[in-house]
Protein backbone atom coordinates (compact mmCIF):
# COMPACT_ATOMS: atom_id res chain seq x y z
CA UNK A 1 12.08 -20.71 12.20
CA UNK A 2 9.09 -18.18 12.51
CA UNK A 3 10.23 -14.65 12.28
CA UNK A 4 8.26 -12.41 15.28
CA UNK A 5 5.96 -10.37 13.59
CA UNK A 6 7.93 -7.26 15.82
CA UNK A 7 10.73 -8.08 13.26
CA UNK A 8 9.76 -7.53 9.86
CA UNK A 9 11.38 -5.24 7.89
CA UNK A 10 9.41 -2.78 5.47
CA UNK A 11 9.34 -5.17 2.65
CA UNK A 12 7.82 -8.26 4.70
CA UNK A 13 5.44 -6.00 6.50
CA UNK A 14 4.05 -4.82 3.39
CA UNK A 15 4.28 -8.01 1.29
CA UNK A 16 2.24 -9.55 4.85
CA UNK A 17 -0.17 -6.51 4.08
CA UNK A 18 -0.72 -7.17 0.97
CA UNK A 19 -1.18 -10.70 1.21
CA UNK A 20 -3.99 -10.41 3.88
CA UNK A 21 -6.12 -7.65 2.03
CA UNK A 22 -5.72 -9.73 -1.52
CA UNK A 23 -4.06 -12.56 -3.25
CA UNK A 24 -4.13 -10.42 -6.09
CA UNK A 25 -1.87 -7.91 -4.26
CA UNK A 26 1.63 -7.99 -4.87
CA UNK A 27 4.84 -5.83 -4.77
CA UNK A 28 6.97 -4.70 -8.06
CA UNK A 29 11.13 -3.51 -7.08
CA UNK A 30 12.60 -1.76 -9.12
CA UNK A 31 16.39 -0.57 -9.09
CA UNK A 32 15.78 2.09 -11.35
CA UNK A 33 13.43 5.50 -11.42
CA UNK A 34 12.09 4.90 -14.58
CA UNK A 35 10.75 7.48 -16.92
CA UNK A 36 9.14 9.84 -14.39
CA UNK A 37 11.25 13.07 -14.63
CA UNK A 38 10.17 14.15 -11.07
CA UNK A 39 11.66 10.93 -10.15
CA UNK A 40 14.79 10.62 -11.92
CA UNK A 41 15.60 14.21 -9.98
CA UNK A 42 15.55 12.68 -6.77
CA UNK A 43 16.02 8.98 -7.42
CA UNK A 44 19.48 7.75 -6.45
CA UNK A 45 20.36 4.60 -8.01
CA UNK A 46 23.07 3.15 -5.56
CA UNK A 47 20.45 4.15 -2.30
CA UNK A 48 16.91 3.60 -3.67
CA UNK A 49 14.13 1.26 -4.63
CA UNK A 50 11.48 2.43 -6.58
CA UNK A 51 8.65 0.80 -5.53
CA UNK A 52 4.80 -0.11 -7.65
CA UNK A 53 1.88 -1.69 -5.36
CA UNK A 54 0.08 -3.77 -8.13
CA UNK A 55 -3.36 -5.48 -8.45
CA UNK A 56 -3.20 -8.55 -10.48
CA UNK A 57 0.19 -7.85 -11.95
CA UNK A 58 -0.37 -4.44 -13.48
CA UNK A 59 0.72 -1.35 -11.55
CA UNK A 60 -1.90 0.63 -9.67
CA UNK A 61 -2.48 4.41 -10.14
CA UNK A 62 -0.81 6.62 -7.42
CA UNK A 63 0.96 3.47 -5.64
CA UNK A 64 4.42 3.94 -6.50
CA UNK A 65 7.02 5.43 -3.96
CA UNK A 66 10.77 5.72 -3.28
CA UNK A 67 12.52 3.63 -0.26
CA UNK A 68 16.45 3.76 1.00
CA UNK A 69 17.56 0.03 -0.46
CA UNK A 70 18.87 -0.91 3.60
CA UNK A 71 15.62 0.92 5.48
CA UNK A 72 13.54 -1.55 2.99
CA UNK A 73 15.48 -4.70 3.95
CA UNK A 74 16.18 -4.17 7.74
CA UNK A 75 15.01 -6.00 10.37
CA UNK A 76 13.29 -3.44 12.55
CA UNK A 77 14.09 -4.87 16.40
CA UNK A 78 14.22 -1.18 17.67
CA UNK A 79 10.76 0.09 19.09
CA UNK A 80 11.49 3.42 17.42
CA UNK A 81 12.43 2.44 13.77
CA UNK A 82 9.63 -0.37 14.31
CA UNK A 83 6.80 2.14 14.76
CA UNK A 84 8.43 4.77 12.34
CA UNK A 85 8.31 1.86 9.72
CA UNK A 86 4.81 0.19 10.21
CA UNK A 87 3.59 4.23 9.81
CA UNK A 88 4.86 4.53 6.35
CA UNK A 89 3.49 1.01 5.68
CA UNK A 90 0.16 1.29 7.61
CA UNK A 91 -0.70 4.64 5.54
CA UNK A 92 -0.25 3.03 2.40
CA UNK A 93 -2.24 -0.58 3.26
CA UNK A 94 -5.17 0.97 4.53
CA UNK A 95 -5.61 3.62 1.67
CA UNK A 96 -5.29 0.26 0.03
CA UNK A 97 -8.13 -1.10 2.06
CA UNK A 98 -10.11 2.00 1.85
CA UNK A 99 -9.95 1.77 -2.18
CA UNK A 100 -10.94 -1.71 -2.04
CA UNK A 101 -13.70 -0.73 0.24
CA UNK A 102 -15.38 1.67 -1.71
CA UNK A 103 -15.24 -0.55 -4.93
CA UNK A 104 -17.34 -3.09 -3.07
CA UNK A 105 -19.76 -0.71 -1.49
CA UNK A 106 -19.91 1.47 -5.31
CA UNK A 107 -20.70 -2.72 -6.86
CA UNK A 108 -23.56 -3.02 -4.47
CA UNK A 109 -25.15 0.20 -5.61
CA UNK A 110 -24.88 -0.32 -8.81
């Protein structure tokens, strides 16, 4: 069965994202904050994901960010959480998009 595309949670929505800007895309979880000190401050390890946007496998400058484990998994059926969700997401695909953009435009220059 299809899920609605109204449905997604955070994770599919951005995973979908990904996938349609680039195959080379993808999404690293982690459980843990890692060796950033800033993040180990506000990182809680029984609430959080830290999460890395990465291009071929290796992480991409600037991509990483912190998401409540359940907000990251829900399915958002509620207009409100919905449109609250897809702006978090939306802001980070098409700074994404706008990257990728510019690296084409900067390859035909050169």
């Amino acid at each position: 069965m299809t899920k609605y595309k109204n449905n997604l949670s955070y994770e599919q929505y951005m995973k979908q994202g990904l996938c349609s800007l680039s195959s080379s895309l993808s999404l690293k979880v982690y459980k843990r904050a890692g060796g950033d000190l800033f993040l180990k401050s506000t990182f809680d390890k029984q609430r959080d994901y830290r999460v890395l946007i990465a291009w071929k496998g290796e992480p991409i400058e600037g991509s990483q960010f912190i998401v409540d484990r359940q907000f990251w998994h829900m399915s958002n059926q509620n207009d409100g959480d919905r449109g609250y969700m897809r702006s978090l997401a939306d802001r980070k695909l098409n700074a994404i998009n706008d990257a990728m953009n510019r690296g084409k435009d900067e390859n035909k220059h050169a």
